[in-house]
C-alpha atoms as a PDB file:
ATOM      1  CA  UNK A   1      -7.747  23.853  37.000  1.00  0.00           C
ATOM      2  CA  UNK A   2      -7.162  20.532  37.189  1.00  0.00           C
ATOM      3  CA  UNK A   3      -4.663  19.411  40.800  1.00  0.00           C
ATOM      4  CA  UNK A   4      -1.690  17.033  39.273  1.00  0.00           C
ATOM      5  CA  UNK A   5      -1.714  13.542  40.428  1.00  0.00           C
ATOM      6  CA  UNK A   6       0.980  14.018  42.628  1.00  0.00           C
ATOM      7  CA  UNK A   7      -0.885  16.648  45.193  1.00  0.00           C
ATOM      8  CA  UNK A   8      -3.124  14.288  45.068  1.00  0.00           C
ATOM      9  CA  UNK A   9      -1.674  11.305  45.633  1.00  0.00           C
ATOM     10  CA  UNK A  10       0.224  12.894  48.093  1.00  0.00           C
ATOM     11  CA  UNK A  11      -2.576  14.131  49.840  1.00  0.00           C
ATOM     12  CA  UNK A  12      -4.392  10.575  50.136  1.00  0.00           C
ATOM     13  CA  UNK A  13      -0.643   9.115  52.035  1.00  0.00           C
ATOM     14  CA  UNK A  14      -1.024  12.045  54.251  1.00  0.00           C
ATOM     15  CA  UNK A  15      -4.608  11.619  55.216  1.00  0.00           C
ATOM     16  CA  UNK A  16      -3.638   7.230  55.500  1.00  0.00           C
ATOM     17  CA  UNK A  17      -0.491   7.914  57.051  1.00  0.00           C
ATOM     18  CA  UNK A  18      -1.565  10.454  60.028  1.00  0.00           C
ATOM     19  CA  UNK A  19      -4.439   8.301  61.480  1.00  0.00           C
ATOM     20  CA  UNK A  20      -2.240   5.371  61.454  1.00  0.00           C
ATOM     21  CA  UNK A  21       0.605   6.425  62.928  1.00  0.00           C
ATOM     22  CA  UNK A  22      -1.312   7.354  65.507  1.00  0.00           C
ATOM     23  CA  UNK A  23      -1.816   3.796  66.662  1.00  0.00           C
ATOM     24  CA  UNK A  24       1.393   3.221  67.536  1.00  0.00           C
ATOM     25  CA  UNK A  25       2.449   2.523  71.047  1.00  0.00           C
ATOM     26  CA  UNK A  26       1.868   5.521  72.756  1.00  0.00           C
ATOM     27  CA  UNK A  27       5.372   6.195  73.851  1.00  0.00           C
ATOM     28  CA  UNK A  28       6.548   6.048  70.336  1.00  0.00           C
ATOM     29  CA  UNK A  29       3.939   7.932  69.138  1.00  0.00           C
ATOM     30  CA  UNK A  30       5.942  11.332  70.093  1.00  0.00           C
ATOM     31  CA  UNK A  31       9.160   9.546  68.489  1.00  0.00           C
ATOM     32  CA  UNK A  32       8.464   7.727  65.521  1.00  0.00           C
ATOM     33  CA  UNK A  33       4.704   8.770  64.669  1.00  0.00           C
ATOM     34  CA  UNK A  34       6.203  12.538  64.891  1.00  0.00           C
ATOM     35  CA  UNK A  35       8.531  11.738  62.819  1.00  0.00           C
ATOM     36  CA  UNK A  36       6.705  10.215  59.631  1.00  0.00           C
ATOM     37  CA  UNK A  37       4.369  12.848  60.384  1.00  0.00           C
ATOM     38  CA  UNK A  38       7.088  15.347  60.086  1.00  0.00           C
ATOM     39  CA  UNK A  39       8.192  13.963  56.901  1.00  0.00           C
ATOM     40  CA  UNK A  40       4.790  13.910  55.253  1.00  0.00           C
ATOM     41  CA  UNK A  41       4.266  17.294  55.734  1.00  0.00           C
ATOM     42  CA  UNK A  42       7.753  18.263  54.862  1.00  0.00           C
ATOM     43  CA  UNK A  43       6.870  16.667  51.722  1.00  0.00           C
ATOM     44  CA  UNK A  44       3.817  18.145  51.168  1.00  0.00           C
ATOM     45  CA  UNK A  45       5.100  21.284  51.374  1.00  0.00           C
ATOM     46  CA  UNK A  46       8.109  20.877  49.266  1.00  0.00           C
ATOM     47  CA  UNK A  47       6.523  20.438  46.190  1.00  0.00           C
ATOM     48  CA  UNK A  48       3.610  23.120  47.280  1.00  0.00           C
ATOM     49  CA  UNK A  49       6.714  25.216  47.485  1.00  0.00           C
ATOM     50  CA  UNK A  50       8.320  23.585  44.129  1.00  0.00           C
ATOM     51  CA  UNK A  51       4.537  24.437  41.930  1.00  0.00           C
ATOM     52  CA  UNK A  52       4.647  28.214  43.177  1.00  0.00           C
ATOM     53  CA  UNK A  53       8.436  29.273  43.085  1.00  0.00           C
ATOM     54  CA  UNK A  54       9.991  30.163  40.163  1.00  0.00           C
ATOM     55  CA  UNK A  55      13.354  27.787  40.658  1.00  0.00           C
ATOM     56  CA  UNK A  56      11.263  24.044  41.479  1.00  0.00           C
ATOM     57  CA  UNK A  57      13.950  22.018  41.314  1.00  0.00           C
ATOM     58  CA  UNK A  58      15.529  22.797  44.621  1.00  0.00           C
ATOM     59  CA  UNK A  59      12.452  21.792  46.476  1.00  0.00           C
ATOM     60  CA  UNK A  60      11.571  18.621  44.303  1.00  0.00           C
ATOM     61  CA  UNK A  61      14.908  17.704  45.634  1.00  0.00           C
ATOM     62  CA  UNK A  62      13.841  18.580  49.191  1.00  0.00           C
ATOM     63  CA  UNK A  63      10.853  16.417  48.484  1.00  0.00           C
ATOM     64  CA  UNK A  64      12.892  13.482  47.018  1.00  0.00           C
ATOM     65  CA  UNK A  65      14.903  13.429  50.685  1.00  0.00           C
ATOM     66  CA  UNK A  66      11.668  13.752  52.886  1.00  0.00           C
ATOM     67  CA  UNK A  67      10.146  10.721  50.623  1.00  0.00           C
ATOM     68  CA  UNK A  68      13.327   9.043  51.574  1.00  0.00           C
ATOM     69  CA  UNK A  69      12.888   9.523  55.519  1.00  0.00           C
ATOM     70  CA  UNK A  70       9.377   8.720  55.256  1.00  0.00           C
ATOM     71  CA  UNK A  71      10.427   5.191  53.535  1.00  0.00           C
ATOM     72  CA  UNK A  72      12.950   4.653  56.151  1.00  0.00           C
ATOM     73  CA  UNK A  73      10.470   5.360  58.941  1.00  0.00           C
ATOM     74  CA  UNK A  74       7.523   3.232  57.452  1.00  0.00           C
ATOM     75  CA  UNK A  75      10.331   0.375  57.468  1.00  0.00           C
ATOM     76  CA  UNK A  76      10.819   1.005  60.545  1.00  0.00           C
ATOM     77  CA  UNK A  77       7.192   0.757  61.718  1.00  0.00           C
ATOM     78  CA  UNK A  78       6.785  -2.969  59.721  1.00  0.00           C
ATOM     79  CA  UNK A  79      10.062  -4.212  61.668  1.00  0.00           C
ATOM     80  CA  UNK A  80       9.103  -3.508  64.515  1.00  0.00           C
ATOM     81  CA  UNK A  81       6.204  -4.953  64.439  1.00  0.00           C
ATOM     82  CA  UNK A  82       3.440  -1.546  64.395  1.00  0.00           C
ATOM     83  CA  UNK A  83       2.555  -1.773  61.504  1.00  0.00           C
ATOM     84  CA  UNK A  84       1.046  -5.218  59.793  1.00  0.00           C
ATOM     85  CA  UNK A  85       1.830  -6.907  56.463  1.00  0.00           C
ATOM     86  CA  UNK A  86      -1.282  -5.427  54.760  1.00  0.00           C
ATOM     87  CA  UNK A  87       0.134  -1.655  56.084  1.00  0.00           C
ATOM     88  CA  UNK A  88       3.150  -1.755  55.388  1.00  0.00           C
ATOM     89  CA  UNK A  89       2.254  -3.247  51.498  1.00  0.00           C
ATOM     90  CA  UNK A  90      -0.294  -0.561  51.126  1.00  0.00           C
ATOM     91  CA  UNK A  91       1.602   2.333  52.482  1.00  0.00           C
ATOM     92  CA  UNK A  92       4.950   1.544  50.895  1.00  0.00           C
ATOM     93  CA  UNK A  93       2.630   1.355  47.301  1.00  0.00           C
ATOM     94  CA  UNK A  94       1.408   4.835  48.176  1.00  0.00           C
ATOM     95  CA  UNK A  95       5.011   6.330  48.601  1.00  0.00           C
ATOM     96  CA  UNK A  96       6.409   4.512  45.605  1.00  0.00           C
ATOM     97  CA  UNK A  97       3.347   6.008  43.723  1.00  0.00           C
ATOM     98  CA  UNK A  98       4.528   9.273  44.915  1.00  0.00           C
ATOM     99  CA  UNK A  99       7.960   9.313  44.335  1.00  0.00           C
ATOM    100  CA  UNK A 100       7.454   7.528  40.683  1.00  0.00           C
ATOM    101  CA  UNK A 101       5.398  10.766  40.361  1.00  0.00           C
ATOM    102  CA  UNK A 102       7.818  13.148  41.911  1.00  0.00           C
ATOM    103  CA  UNK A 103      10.705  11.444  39.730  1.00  0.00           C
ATOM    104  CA  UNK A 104       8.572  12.141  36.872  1.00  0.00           C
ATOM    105  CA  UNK A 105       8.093  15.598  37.624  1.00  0.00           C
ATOM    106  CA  UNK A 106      12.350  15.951  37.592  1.00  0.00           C
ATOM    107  CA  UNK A 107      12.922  14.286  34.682  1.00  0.00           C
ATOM    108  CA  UNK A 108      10.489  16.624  32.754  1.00  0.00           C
ATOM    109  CA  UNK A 109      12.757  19.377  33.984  1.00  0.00           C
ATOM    110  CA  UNK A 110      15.529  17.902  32.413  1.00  0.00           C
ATOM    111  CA  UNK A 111      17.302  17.059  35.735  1.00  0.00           C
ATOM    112  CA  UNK A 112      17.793  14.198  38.083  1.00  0.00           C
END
């Protein structure tokens, strides 16, 4: 069976994202790092959860608002300065891949 391009696009931010935001400072790496981290995987799992249950839409929207935190962190990171130009341009491509994907997935549902 063929994986849909949004596990595995997902996947590839996840494995960027958590070896980078380890290189922040290290006293915001239990603060800010955590939290992209934390909304990676909360993303991740929401539309694991979203493929298997029987009612997806719930957790696609549970996705949608971890994407959103993750955006808002990775923003975050750029303005102040931990993460470069070139970072922030890729990362921020690699989320807006995701949700494009993820938006994709709703509207085939039938519901935004």
């Amino acid at each position: 069976m063929k994986e849909s391009p949004l596990f595995t696009k997902s996947y590839d931010l996840m494995k960027w994202l958590i070896p980078a935001s380890l290189k922040l400072p290290r006293d915001q790496r239990f603060v800010l790092a955590r939290r992209m981290q934390d909304a990676i995987f909360n993303f991740y799992e929401s539309i694991n959860a979203a493929a298997l249950g029987p009612k997806p839409m719930p957790h696609l929207i549970a996705a949608d608002t971890h994407l959103q935190h993750l955006r808002i962190y990775v923003r975050l990171s750029h303005d102040l300065k931990f993460f470069s130009i070139g970072q922030y341009e890729h990362v921020s491509k690699m989320i807006v891949e995701c949700g494009r994907l993820l938006g994709g997935w709703r509207k085939s549902l039938g519901k935004l």
